[in-house]
Protein backbone atom coordinates (compact mmCIF):
# COMPACT_ATOMS: atom_id res chain seq x y z
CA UNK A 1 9.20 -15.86 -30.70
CA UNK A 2 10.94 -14.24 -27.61
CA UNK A 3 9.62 -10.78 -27.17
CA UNK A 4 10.56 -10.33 -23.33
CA UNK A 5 13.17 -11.68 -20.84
CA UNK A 6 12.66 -11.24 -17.44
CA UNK A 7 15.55 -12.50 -15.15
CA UNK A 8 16.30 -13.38 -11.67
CA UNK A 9 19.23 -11.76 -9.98
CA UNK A 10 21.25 -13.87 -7.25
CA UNK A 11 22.93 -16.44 -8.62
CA UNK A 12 22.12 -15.42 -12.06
CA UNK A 13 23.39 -12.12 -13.07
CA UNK A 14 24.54 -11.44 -9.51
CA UNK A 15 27.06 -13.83 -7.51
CA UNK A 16 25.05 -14.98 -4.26
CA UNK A 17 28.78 -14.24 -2.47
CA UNK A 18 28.13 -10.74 -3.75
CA UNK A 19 24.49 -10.66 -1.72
CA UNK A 20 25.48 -12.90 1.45
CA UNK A 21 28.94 -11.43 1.94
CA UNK A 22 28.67 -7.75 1.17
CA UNK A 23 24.76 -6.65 1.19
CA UNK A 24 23.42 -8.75 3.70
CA UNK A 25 26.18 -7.87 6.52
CA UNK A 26 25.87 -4.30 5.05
CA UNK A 27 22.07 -4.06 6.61
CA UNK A 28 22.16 -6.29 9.87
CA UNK A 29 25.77 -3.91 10.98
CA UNK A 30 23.04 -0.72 10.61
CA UNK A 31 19.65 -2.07 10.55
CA UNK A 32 19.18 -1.20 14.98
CA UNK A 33 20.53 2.13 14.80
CA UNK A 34 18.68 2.83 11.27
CA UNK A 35 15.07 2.06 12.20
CA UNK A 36 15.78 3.69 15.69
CA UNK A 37 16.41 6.65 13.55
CA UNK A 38 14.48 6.68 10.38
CA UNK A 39 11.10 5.06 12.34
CA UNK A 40 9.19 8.10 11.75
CA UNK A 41 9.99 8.64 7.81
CA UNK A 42 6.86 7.31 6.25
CA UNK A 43 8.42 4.65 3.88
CA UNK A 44 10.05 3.26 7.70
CA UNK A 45 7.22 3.59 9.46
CA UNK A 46 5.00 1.58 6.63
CA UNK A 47 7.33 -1.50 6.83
CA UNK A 48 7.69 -1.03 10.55
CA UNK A 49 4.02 -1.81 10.77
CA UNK A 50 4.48 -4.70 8.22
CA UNK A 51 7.09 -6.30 11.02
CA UNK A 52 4.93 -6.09 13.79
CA UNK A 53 1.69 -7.71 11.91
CA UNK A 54 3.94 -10.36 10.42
CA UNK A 55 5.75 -11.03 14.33
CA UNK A 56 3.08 -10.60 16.15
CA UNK A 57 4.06 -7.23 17.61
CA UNK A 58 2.88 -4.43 19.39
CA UNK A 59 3.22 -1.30 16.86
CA UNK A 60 5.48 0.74 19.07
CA UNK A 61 7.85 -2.36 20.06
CA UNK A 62 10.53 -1.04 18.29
CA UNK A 63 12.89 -3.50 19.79
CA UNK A 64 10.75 -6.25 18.80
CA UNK A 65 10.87 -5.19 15.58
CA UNK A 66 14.70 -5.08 15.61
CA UNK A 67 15.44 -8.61 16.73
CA UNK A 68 12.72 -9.62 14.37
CA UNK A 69 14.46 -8.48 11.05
CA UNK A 70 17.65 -9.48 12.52
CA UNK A 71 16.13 -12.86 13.26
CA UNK A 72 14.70 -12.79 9.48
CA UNK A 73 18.37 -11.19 8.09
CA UNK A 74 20.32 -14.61 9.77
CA UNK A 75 16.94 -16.80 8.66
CA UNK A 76 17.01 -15.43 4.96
CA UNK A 77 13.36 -14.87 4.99
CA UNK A 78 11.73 -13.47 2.16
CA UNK A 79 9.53 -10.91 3.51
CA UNK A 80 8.60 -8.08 1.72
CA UNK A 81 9.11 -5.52 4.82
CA UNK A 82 12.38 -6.84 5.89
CA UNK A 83 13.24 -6.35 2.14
CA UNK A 84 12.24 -2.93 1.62
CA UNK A 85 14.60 -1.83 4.75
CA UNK A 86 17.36 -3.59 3.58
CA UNK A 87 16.55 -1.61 0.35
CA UNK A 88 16.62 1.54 2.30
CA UNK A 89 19.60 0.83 4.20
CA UNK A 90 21.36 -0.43 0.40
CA UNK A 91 21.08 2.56 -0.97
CA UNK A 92 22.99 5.09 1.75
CA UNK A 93 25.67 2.57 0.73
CA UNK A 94 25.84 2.75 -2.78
CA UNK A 95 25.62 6.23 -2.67
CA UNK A 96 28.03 6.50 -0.46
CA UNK A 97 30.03 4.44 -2.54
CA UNK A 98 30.70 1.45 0.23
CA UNK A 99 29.92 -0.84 -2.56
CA UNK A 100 28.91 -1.51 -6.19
CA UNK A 101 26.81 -3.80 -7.68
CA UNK A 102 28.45 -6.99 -8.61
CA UNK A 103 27.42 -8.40 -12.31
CA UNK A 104 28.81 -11.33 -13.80
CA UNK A 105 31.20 -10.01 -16.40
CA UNK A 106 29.36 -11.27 -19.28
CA UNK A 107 25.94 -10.03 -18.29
CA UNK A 108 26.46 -6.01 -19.34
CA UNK A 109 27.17 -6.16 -22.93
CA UNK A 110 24.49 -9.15 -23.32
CA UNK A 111 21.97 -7.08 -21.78
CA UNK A 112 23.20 -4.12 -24.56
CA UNK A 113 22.73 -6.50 -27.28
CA UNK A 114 19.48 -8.18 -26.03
CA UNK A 115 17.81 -4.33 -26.01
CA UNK A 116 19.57 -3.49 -29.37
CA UNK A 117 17.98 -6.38 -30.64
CA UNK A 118 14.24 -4.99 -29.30
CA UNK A 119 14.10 -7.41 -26.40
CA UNK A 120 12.33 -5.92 -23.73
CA UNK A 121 14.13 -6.44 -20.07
CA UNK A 122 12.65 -7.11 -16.90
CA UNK A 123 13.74 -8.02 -13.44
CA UNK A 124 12.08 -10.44 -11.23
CA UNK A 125 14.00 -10.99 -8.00
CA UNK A 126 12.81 -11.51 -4.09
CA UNK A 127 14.97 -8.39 -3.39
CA UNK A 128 12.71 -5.31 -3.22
CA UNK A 129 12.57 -3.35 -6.71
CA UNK A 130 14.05 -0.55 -4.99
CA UNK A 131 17.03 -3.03 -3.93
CA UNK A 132 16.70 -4.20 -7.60
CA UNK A 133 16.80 -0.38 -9.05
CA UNK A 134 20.28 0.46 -6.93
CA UNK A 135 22.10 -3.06 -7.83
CA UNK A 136 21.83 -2.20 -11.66
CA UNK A 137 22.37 1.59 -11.29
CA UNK A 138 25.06 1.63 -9.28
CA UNK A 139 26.84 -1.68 -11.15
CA UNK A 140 30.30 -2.68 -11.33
CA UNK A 141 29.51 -1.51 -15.23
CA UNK A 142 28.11 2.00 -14.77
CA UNK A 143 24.25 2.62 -14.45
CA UNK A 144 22.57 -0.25 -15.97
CA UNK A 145 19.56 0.28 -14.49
CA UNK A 146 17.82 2.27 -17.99
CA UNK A 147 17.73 -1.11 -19.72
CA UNK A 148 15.26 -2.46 -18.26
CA UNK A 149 11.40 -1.29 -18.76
CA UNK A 150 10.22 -3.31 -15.46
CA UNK A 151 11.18 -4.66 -11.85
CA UNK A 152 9.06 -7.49 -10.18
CA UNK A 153 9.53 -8.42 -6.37
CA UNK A 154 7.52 -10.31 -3.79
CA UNK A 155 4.38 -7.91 -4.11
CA UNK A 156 3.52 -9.27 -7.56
CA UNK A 157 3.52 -13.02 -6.09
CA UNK A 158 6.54 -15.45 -4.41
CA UNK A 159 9.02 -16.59 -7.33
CA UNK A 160 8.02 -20.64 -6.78
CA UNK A 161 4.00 -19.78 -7.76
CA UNK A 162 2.80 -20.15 -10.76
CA UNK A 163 0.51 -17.11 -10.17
CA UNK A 164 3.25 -14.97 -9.84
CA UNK A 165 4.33 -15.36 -13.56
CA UNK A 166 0.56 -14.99 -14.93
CA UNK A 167 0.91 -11.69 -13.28
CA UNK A 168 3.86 -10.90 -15.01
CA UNK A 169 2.95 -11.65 -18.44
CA UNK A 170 -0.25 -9.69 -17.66
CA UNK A 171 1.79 -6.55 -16.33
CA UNK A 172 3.77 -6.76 -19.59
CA UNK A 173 0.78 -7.21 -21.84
CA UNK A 174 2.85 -10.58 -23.53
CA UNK A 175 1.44 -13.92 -23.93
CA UNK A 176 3.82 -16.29 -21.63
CA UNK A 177 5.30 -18.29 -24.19
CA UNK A 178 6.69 -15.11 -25.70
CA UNK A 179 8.45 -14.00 -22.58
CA UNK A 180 12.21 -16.32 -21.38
CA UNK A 181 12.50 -16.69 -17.80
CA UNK A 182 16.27 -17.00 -16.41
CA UNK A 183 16.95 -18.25 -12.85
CA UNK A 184 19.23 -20.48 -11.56
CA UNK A 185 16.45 -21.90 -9.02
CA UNK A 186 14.52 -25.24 -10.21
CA UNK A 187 11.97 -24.49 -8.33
CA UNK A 188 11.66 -20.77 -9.64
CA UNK A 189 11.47 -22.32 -13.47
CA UNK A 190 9.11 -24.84 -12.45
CA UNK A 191 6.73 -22.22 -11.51
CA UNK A 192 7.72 -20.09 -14.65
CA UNK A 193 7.20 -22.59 -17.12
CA UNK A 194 3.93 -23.83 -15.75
CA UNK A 195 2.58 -20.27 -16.33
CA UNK A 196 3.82 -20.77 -20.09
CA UNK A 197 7.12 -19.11 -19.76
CA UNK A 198 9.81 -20.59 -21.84
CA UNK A 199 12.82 -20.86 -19.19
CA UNK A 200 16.85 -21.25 -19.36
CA UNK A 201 18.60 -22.26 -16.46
CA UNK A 202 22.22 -20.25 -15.40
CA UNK A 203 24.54 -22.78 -13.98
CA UNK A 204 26.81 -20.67 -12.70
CA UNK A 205 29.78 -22.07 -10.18
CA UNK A 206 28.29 -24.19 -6.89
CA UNK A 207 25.04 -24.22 -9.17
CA UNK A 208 23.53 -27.87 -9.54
CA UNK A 209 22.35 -28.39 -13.16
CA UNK A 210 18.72 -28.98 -13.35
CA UNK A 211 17.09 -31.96 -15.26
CA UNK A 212 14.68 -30.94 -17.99
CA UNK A 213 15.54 -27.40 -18.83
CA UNK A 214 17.55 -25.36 -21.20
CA UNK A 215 20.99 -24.46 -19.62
CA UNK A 216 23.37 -21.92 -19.96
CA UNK A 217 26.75 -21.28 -17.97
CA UNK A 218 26.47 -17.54 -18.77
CA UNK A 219 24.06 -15.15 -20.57
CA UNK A 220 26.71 -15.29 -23.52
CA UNK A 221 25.19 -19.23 -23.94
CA UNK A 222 21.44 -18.26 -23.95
CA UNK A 223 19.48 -19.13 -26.95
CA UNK A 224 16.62 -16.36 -27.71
């Protein structure tokens, strides 16, 4: 019996265009003339020295640091530093109103339902929580964001490790085969089901349907 769902976020209740085409621009226009300005703030200054341990950098190269999450941005590294400035950088914009998060239309009232129904929500994407946290509660639908009880990124484990799932089902205190894992990423529900997950993959548009796994063109078409 599904007591959980945890659920990826590009390509499955976010379009990728939304992430590549409006987010990821978003940061590399401001990311120089941000960390130039915001180095000192502490949260800055932590993933600062994240980039220069992961690049090889002197601490103070500031420059360095620059190309290197530029270099990452165009590269579509996951890293968890470049990640949580992106995050910081995200959130002047939603609050400034540049943007909104983009949902698939289907995927507000199904999350509604899903809680009304005692499902417990969770988010596991490569995007920082924080990144994760502004998407939902800044949505195309309103604030979203109260739904869910828990957010997952990179600093629980990489989404294509089994590992990573064991810690999730430990950090919600649910035996794996009582928590559904959605992601449009074979890979990703490899990993997932391994740990004991059950999965469901979203084939949205420009998604290839994967062999071996529950499908569903929209969260509407999920079985529970």
């Amino acid at each position: 019996m599904i007591k959980a769902v945890v659920m990826d976020v590009e390509g499955t209740t976010t379009d990728i265009q939304f992430v590549h085409k409006v987010l990821f621009p978003y940061a590399r226009a401001r990311m120089a003339d941000f960390v130039t300005n915001q180095a000192q703030e502490p949260a800055v200054a932590e993933a600062l020295a994240a980039v220069s341990q992961e690049a090889g950098l002197g601490a103070d190269d500031i420059q360095g640091q620059i190309a290197a999450l530029i270099r990452w941005i165009d590269q579509d590294k996951k890293v968890t530093a470049l990640k949580t400035l992106q995050g910081l950088i995200w959130r002047q914009g939603y609050q400034q109103g540049d943007f909104t998060g983009h949902l698939y239309p289907e995927v507000p009232a199904a999350l509604g339902r899903w809680r009304e129904q005692g499902l417990r929500l969770a988010v596991y994407s490569s995007g920082s929580v924080a990144a994760q946290q502004l998407l939902f509660g800044y949505s195309d639908a309103g604030d979203l964001q109260g739904l869910f009880e828990a957010n997952f990124d990179t600093r629980i484990g990489h989404k294509r490790e089994e590992g990573s799932y064991h810690n999730i089902a430990k950090a919600l205190a649910l035996p794996a085969d009582q928590i559904l894992f959605l992601s449009d990423i074979k890979e990703e529900l490899a990993a997932a089901r391994q740990a004991g997950f059950a999965t469901c993959q979203l084939v949205r548009p420009g998604t290839q349907a994967a062999e071996g796994y529950a499908l569903a063109h929209n969260f509407d078409e999920v079985t529970l």
